[in-house]
C-alpha atoms as a PDB file:
ATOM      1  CA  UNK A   1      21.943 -19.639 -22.374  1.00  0.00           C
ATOM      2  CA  UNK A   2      19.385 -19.718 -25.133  1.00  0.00           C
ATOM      3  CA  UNK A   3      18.285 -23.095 -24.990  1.00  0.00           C
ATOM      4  CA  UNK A   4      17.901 -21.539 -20.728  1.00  0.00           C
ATOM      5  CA  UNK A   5      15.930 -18.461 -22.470  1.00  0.00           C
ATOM      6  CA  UNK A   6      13.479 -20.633 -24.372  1.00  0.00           C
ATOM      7  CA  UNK A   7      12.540 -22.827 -21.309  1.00  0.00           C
ATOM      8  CA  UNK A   8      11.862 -19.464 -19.571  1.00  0.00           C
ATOM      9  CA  UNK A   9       7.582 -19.630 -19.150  1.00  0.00           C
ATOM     10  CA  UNK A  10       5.568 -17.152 -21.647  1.00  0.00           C
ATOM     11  CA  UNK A  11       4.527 -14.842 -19.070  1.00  0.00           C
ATOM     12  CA  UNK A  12       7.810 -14.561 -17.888  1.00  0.00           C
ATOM     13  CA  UNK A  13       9.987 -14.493 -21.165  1.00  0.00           C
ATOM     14  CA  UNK A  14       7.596 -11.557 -22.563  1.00  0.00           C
ATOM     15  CA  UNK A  15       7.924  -9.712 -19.346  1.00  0.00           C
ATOM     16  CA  UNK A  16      11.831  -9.628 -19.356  1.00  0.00           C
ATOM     17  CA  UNK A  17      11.360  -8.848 -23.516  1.00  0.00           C
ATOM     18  CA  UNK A  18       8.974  -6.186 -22.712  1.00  0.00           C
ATOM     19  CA  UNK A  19      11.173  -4.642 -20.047  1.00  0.00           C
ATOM     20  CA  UNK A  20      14.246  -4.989 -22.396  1.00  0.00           C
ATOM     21  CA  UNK A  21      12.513  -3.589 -25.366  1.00  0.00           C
ATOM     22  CA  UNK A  22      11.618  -0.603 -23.106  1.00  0.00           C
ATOM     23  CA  UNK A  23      14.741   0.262 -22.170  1.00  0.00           C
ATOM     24  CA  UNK A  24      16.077  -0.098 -25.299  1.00  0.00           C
ATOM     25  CA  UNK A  25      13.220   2.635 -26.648  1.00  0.00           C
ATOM     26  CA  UNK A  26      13.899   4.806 -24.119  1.00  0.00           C
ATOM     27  CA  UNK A  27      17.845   5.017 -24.464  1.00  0.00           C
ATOM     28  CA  UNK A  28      16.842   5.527 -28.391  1.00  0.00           C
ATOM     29  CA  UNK A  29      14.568   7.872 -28.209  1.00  0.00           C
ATOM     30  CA  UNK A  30      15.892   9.659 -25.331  1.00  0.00           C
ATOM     31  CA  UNK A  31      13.552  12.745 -24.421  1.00  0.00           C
ATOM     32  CA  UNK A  32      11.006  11.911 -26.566  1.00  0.00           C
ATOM     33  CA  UNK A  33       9.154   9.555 -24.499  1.00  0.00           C
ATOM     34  CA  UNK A  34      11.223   8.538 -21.058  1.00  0.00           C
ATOM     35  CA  UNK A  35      10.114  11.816 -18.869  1.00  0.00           C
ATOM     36  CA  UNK A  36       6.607  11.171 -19.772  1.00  0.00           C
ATOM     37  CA  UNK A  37       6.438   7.536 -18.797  1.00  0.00           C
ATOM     38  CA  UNK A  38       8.128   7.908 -15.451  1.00  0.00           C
ATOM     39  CA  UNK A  39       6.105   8.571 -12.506  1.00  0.00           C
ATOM     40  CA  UNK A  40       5.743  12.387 -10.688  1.00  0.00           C
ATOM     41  CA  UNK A  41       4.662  13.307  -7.562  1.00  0.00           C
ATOM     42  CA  UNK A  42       0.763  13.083  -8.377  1.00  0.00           C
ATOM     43  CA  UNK A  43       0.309  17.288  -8.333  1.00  0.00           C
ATOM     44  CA  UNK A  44       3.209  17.631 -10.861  1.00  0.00           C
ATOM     45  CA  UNK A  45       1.832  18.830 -14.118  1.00  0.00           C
ATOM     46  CA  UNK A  46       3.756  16.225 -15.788  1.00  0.00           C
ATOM     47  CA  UNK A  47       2.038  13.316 -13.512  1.00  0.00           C
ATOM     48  CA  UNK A  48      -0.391  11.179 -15.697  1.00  0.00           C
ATOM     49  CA  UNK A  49      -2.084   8.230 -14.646  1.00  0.00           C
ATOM     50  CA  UNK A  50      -0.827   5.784 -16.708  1.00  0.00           C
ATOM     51  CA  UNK A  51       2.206   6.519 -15.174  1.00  0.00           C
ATOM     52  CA  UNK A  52       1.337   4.311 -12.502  1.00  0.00           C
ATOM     53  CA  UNK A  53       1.901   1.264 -15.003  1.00  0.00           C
ATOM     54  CA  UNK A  54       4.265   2.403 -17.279  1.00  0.00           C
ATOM     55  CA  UNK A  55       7.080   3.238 -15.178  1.00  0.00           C
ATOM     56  CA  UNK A  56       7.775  -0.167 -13.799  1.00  0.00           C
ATOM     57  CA  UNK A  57       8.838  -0.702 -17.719  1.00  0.00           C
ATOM     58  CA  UNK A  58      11.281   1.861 -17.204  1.00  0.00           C
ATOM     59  CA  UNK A  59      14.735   1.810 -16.126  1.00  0.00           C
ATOM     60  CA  UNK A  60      17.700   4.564 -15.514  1.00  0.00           C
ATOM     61  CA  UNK A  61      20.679   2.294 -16.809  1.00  0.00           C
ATOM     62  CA  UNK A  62      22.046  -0.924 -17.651  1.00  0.00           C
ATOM     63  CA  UNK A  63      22.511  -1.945 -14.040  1.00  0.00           C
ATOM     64  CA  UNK A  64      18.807  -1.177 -13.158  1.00  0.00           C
ATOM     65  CA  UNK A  65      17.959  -3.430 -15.656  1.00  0.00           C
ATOM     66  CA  UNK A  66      20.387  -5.818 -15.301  1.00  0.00           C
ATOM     67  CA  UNK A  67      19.510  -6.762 -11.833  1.00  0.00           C
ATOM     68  CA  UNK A  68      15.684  -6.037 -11.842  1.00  0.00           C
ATOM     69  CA  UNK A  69      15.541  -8.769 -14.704  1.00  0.00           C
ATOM     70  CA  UNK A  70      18.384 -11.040 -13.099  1.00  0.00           C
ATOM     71  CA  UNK A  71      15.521 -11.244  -9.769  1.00  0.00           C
ATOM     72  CA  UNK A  72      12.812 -12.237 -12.836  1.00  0.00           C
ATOM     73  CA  UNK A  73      14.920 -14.576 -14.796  1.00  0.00           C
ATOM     74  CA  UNK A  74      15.562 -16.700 -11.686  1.00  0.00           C
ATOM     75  CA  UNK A  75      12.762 -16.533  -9.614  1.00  0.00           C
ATOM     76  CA  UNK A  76      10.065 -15.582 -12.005  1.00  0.00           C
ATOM     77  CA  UNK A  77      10.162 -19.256 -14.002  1.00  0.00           C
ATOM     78  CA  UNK A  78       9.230 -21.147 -11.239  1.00  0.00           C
ATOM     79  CA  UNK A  79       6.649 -19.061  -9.513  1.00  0.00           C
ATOM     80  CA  UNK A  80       4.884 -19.051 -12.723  1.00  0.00           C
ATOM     81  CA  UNK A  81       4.749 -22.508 -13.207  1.00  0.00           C
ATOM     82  CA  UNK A  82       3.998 -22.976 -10.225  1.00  0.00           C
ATOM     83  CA  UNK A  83       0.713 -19.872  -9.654  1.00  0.00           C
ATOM     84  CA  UNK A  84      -0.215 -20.208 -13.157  1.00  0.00           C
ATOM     85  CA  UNK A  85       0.391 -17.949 -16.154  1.00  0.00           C
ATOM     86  CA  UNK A  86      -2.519 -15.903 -14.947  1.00  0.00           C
ATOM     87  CA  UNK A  87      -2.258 -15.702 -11.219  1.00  0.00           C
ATOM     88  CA  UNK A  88       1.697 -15.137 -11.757  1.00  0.00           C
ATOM     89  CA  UNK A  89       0.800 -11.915 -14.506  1.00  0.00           C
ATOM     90  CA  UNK A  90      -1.813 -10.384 -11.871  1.00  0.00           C
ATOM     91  CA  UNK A  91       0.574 -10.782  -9.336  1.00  0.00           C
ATOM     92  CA  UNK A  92       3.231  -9.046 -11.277  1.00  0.00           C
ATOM     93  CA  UNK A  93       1.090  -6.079 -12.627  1.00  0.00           C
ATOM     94  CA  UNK A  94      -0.535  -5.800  -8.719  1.00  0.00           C
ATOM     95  CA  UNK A  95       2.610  -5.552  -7.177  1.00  0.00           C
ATOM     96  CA  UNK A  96       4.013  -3.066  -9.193  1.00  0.00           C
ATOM     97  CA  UNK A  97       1.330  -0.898  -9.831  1.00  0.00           C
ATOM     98  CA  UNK A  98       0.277  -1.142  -5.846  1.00  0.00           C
ATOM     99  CA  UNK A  99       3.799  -0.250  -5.098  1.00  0.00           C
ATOM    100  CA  UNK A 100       3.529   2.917  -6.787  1.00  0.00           C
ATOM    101  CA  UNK A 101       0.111   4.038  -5.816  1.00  0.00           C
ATOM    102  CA  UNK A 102       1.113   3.468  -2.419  1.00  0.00           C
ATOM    103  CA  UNK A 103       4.624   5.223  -3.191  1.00  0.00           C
ATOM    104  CA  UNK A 104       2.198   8.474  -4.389  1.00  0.00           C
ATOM    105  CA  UNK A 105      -0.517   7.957  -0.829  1.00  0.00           C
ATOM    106  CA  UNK A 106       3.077   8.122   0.746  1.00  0.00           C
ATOM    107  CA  UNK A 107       4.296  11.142  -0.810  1.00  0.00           C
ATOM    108  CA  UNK A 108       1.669  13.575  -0.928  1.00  0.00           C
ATOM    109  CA  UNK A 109       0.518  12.717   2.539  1.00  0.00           C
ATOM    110  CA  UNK A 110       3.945  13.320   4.051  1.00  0.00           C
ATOM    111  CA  UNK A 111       4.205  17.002   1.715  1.00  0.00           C
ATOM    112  CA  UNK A 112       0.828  17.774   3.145  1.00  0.00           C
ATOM    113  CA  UNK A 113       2.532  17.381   6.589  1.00  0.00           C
ATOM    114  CA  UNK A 114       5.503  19.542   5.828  1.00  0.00           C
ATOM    115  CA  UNK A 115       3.535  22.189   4.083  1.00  0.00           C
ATOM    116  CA  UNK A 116       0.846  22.820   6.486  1.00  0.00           C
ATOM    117  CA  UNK A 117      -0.063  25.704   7.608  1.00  0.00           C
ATOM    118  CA  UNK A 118       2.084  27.461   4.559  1.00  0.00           C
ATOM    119  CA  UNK A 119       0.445  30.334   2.213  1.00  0.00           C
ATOM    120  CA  UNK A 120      -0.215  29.346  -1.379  1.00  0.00           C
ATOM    121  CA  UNK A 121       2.509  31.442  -2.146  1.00  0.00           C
ATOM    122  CA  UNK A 122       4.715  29.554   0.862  1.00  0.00           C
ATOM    123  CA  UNK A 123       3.420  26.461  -0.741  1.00  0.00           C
ATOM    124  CA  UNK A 124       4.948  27.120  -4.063  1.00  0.00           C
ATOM    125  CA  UNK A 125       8.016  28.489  -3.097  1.00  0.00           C
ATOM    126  CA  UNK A 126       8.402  25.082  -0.566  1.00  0.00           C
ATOM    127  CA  UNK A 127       7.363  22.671  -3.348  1.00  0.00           C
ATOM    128  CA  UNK A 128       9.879  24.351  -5.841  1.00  0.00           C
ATOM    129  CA  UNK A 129       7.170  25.870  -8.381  1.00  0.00           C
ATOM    130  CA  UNK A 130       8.314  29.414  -7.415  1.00  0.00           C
ATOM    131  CA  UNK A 131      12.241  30.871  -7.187  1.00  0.00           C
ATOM    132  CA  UNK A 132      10.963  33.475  -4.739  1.00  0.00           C
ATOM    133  CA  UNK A 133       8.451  35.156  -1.924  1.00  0.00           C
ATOM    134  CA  UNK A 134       7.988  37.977  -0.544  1.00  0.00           C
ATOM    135  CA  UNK A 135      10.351  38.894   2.262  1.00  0.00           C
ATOM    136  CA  UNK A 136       7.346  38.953   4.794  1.00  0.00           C
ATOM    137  CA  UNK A 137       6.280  35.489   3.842  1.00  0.00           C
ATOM    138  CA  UNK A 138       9.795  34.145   3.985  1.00  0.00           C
ATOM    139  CA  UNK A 139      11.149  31.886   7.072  1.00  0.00           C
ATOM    140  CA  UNK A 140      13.953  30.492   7.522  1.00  0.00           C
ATOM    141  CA  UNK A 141      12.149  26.390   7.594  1.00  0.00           C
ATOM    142  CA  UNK A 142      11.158  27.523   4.592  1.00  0.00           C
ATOM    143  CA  UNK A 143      14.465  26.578   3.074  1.00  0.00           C
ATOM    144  CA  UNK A 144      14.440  22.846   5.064  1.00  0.00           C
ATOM    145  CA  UNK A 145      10.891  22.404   3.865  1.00  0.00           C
ATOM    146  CA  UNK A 146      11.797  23.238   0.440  1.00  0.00           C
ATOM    147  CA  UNK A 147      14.663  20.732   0.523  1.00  0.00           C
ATOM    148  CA  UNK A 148      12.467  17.846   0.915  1.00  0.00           C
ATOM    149  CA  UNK A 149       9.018  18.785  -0.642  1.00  0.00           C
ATOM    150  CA  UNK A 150      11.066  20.350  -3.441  1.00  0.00           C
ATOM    151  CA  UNK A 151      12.544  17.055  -4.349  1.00  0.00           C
ATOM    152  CA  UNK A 152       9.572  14.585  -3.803  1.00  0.00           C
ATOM    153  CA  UNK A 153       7.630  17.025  -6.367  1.00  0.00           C
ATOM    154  CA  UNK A 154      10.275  16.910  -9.258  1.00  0.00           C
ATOM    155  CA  UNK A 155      11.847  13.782  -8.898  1.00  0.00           C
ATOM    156  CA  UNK A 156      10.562  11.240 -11.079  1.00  0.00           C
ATOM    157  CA  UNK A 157      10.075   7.171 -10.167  1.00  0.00           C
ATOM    158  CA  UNK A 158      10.805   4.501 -11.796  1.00  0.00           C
ATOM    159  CA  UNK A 159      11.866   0.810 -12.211  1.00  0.00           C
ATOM    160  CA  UNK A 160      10.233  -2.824 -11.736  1.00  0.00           C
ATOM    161  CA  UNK A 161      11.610  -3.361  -8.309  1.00  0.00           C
ATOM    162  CA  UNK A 162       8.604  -3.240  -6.999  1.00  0.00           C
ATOM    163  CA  UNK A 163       7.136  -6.144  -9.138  1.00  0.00           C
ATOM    164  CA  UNK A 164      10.449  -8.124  -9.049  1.00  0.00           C
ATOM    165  CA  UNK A 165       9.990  -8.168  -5.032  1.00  0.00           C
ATOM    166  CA  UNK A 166       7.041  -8.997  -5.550  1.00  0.00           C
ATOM    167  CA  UNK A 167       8.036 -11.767  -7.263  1.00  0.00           C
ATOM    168  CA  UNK A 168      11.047 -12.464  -4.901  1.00  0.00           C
ATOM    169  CA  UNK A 169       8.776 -12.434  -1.959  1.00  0.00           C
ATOM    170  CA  UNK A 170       6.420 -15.179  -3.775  1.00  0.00           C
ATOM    171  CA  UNK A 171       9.217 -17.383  -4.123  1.00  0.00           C
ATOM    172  CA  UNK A 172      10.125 -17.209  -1.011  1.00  0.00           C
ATOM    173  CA  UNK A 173       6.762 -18.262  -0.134  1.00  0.00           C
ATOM    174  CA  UNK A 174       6.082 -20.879  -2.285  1.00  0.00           C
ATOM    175  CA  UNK A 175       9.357 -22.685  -2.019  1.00  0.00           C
ATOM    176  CA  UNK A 176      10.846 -21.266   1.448  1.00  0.00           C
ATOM    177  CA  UNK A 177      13.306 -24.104   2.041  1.00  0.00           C
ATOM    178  CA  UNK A 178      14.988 -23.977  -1.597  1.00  0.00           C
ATOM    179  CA  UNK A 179      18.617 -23.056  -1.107  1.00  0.00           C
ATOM    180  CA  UNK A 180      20.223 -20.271  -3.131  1.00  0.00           C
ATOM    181  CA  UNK A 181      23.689 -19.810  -3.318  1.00  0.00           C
ATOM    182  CA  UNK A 182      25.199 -16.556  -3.126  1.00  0.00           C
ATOM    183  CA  UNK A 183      27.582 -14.789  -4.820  1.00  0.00           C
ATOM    184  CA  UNK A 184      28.410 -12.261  -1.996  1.00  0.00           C
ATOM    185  CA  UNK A 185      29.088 -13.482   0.264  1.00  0.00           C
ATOM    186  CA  UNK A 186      29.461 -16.943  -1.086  1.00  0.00           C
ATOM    187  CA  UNK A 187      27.239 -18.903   0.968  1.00  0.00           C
ATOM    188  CA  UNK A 188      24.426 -20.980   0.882  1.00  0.00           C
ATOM    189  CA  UNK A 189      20.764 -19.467   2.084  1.00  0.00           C
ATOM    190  CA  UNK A 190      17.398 -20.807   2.096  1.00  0.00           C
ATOM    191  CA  UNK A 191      14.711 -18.571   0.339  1.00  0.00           C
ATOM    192  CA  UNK A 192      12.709 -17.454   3.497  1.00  0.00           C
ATOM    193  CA  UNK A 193      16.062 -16.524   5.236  1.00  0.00           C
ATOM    194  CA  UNK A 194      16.989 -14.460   1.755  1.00  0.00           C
ATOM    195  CA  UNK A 195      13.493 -12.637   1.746  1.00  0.00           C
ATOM    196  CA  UNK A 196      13.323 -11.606   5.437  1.00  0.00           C
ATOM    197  CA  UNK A 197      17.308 -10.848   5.108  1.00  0.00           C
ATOM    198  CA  UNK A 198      15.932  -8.124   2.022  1.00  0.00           C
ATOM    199  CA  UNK A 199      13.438  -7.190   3.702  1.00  0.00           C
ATOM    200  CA  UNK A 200      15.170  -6.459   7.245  1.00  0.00           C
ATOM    201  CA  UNK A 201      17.714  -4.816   4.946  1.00  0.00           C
ATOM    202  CA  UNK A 202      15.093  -2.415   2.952  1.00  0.00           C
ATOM    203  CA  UNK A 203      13.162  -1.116   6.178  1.00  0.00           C
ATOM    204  CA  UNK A 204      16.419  -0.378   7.861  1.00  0.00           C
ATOM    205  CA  UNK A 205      17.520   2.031   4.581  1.00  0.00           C
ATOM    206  CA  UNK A 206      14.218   2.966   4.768  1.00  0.00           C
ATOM    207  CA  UNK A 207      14.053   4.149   8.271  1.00  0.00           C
ATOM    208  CA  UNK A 208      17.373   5.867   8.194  1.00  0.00           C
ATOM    209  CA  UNK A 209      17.286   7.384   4.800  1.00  0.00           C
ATOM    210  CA  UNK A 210      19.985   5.700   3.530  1.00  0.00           C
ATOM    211  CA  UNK A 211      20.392   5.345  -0.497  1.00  0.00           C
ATOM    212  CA  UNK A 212      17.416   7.818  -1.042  1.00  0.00           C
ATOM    213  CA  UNK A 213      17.888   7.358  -4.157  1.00  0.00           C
ATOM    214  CA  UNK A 214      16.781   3.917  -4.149  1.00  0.00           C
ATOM    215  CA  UNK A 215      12.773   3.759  -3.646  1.00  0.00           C
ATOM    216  CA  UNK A 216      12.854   1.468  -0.734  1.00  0.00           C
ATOM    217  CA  UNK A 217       9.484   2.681   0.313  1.00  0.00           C
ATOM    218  CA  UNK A 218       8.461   0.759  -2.751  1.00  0.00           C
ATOM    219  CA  UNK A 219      10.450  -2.643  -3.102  1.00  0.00           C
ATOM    220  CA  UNK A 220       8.969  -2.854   0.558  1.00  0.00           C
ATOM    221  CA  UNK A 221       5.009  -2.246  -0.529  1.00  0.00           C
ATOM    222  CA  UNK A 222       5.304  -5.158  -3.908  1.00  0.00           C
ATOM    223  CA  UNK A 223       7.298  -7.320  -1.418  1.00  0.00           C
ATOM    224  CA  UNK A 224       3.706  -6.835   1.023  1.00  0.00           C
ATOM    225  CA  UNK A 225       1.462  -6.763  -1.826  1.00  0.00           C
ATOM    226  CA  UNK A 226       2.293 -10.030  -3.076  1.00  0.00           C
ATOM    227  CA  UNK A 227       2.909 -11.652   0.357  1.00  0.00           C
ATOM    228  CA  UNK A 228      -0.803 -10.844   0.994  1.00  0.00           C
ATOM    229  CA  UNK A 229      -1.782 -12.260  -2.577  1.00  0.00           C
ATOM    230  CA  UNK A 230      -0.510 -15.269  -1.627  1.00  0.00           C
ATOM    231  CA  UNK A 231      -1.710 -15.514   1.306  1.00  0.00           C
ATOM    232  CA  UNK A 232      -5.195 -14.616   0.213  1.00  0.00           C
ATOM    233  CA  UNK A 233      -5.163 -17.687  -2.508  1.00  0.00           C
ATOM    234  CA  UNK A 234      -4.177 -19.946  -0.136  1.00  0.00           C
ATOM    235  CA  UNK A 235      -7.218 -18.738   2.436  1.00  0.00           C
ATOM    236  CA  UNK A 236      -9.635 -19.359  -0.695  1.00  0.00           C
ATOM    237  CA  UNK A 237      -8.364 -22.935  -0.973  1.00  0.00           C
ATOM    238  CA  UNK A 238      -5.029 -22.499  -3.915  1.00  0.00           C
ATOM    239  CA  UNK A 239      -3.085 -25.416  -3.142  1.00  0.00           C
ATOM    240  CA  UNK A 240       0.475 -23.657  -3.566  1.00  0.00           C
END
């Protein structure tokens, strides 16, 4: 596994250290610094900027981690060495920090929608900032409203599944015809199959709102955002 580890390309290896060493500070430090690196809902007081980079170095447990770096580790080598060190670390950084922008465009256009037409005191009370309104103000869509808005406002993002699609997707790309063999089920599948499988997979959760927990919305948007990379390196002539 080392001697694996070592052949790993830089960009790569410091990626999956970086990610690691991350995780690492967070579960140390606890409080200190995870809730401010995460990204909020983009009229959150606690919503900074930089959040839009630093929360696809953040993960909520070993699992996260575990499989966000697995997709890296064996599809992030060869893309590399293949794009470059610098076209592969652009790609990386673009798809995840594209995937969240695109993740807050989503968000606060769709609690716009629900909230329109509400009172600034409605408006709190729907996005959770307020326990209470006045009886006159109160309706009962208020409480469906609040369900939804309410939890796009405080709940935090974060994870590199965005960039790890992203770097999935490439693969696929680049070396469509490479089989991978499965664990479950154990079978063998050609990249492209694999990617459009994910991707069939992700708009269908997506769609239905299934695992809502799990920011589909976003593996989705670094999957597209490096699929048009590509695609735009190729047009100017990359011969990958």
């Amino acid at each position: 596994m080392q001697s694996q580890f070592s052949a790993i390309p830089v960009i790569t290896k410091n990626l999956i250290i970086l990610n690691l060493l991350m995780f690492l500070a967070a579960q140390t430090l606890g409080n200190a610094i995870a809730p401010h690196l995460m990204i909020y809902y983009v009229q959150n007081p606690m919503f900074q900027p930089f959040q839009l980079v630093t929360s696809f170095f953040m993960h909520g447990g070993i699992m996260h981690i575990f499989f966000n770096m697995l997709v890296l580790f064996m599809f992030g080598a060869d893309t590399e060495r293949t794009l470059g060190p610098k076209k592969f670390l652009f790609l990386y950084l673009s798809a995840g920090f594209g995937a969240n922008l695109l993740y807050l465009l989503a968000n606060y256009g769709y609690v716009q929608y629900l909230t329109q037409g509400l009172s600034p005191e409605q408006f709190a009370f729907a996005t959770g900032q307020i326990n209470q309104i006045a009886t006159t103000l109160y309706s009962p869509e208020l409480d469906s409203i609040q369900a939804t808005a309410g939890k796009i406002w405080y709940t935090p993002s974060l994870g590199a599944s965005g960039a790890t699609y992203g770097v999935l997707f490439t693969f696929a790309m680049l070396y469509p015809n490479r089989i991978l063999y499965l664990i479950i089920p154990p079978m063998p599948v050609k990249a492209k199959y694999l990617a459009i499988g994910f991707a069939c997979m992700e708009l269908y959760q997506q769609v239905y709102g299934i695992n809502t927990n799990i920011g589909h919305f976003v593996h989705l948007s670094g999957a597209a955002i490096a699929v048009l990379l590509v695609w735009f390196w190729r047009k100017q002539g990359a011969r990958f």
